[in-house]
Protein backbone atom coordinates (compact mmCIF):
# COMPACT_ATOMS: atom_id res chain seq x y z
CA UNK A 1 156.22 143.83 34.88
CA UNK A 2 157.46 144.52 38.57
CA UNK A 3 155.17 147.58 38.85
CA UNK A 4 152.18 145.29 37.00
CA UNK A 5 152.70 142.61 39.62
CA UNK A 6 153.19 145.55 42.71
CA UNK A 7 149.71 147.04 41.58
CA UNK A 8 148.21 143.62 41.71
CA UNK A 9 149.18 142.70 45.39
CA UNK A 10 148.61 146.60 46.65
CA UNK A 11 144.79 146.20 44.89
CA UNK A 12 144.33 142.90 46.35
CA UNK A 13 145.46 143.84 50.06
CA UNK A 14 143.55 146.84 50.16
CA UNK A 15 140.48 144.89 48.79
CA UNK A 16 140.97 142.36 51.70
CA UNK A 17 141.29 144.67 54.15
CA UNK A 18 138.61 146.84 53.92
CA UNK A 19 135.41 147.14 55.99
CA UNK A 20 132.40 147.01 54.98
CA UNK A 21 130.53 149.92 56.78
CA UNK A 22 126.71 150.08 55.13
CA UNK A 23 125.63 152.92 53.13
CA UNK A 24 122.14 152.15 54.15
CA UNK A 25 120.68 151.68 57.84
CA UNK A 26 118.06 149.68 56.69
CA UNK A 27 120.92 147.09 54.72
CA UNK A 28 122.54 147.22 58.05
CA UNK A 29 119.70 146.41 60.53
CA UNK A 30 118.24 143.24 58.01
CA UNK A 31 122.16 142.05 57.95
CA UNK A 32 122.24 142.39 61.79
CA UNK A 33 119.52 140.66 62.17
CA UNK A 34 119.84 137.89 59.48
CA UNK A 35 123.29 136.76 60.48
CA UNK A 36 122.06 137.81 64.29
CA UNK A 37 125.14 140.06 65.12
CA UNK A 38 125.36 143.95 67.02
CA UNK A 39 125.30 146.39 64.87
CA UNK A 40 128.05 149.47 65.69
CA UNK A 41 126.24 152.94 65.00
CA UNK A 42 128.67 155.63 64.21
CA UNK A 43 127.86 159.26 64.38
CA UNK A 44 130.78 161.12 63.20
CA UNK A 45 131.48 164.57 61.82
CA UNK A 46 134.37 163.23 59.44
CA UNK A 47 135.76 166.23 58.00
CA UNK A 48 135.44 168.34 60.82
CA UNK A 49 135.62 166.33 64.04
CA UNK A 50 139.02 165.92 65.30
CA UNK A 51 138.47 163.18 67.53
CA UNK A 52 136.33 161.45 64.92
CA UNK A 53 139.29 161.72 62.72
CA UNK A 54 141.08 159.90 65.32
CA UNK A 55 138.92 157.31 65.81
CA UNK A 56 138.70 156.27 62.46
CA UNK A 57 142.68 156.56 62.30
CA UNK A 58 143.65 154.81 65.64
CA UNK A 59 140.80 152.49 65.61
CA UNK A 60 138.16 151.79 62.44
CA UNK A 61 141.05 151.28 60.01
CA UNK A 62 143.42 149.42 62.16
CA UNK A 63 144.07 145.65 61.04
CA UNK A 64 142.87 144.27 64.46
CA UNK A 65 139.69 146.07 63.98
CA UNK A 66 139.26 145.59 60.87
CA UNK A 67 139.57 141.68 60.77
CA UNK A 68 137.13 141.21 64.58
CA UNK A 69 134.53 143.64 62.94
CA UNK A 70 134.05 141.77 59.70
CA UNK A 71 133.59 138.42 61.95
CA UNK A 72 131.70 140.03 64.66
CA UNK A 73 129.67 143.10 63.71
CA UNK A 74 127.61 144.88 61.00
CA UNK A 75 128.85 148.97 60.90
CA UNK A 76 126.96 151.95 59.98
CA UNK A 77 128.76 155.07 59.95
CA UNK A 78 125.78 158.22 60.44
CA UNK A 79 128.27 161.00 59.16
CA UNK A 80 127.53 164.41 59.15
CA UNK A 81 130.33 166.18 57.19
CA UNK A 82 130.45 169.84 56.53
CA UNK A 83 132.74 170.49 53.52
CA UNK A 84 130.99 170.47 50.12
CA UNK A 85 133.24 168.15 48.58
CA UNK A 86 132.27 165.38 51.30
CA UNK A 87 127.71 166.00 50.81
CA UNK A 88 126.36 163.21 51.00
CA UNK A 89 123.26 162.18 49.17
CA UNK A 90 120.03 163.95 49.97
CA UNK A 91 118.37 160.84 51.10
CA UNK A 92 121.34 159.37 52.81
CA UNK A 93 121.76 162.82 55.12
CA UNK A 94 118.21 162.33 55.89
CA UNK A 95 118.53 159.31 57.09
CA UNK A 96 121.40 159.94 59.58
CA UNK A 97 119.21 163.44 60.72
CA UNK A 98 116.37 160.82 61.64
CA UNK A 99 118.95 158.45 63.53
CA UNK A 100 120.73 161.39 65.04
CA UNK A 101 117.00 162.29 66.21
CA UNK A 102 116.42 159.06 67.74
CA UNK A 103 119.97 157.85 68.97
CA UNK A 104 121.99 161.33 69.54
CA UNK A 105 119.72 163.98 70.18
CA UNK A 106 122.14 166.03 72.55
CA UNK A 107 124.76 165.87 68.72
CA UNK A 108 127.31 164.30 70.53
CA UNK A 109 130.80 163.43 68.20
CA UNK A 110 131.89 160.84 68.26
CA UNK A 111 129.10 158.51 69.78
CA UNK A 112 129.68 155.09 69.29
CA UNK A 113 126.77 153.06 70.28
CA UNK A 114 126.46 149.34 70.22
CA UNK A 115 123.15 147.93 68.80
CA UNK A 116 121.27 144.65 69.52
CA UNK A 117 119.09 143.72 66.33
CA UNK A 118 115.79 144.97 68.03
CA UNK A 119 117.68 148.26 67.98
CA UNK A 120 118.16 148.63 71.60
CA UNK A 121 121.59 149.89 72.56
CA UNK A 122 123.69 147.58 74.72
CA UNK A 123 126.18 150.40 75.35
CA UNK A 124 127.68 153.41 73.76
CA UNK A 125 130.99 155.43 73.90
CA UNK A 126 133.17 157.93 71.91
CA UNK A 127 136.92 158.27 71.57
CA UNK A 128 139.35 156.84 73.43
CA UNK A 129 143.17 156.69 73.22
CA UNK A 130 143.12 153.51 73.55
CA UNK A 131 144.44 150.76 71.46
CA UNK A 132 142.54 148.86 69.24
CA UNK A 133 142.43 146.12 71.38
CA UNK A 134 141.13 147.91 74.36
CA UNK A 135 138.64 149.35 72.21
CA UNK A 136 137.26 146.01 70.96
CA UNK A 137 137.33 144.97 74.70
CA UNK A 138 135.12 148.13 75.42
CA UNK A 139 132.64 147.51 72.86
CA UNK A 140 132.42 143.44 73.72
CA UNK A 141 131.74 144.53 77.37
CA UNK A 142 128.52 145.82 76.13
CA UNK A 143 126.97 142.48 74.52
């Protein structure tokens, strides 16, 4: 019963806690643009970028992060992994190629830009040891 009951609580925290980051751009833009909030653009090489693999430690799956985001942002992560156990979907690597076209054409990782709903970026950045708070502060400074 006491591991029952553990199980229940660790499924339910993690459930709370966990961001919703779009598997589609085009979800992400309409959401943007319905509940009129930035959207955060991600282009990370997850499985192969260390600072990308900092980022999403230090700051994307941080609790402060985690709880302004959901209240203040829609997220889009355009990855671009290398490792054949992380492909993506044909049509979903496509996608991030033509956003990668349009928003990072020098392939920079991390780039972190900030979107307005037309899809004009308000600012952009990468990593940062910085604490989650700072980082918020650094993204806010661009709306």
């Amino acid at each position: 019963m006491k591991y029952l009951l553990a199980s229940v609580v660790l499924f339910f925290s993690v459930g709370v806690s966990a961001q919703d980051w779009k598997q589609d751009y085009s979800e992400a833009l309409e959401k943007a643009t319905k509940e009129n909030k930035p959207l955060i653009l991600v282009f990370s090489g997850s499985d192969w970028c260390p600072p990308c693999k900092r980022l999403d430690k230090n700051i994307w799956t941080s609790e402060k992060f985690i709880q302004f985001s959901s209240e203040r942002y829609v997220l889009y992560k355009a990855d671009f992994p290398r490792k054949k156990i992380n492909k993506l979907p044909q049509e979903q690597l496509d996608q991030n190629k033509r956003l990668a076209e349009r928003f990072n054409p020098k392939g920079h990782y991390p780039l972190v830009l900030v979107l307005d709903k037309s899809e004009q970026v308000l600012g952009s950045t990468g990593y940062q040891k910085i604490s989650p708070e700072a980082y918020i502060a650094v993204l806010n400074s661009f709306l």
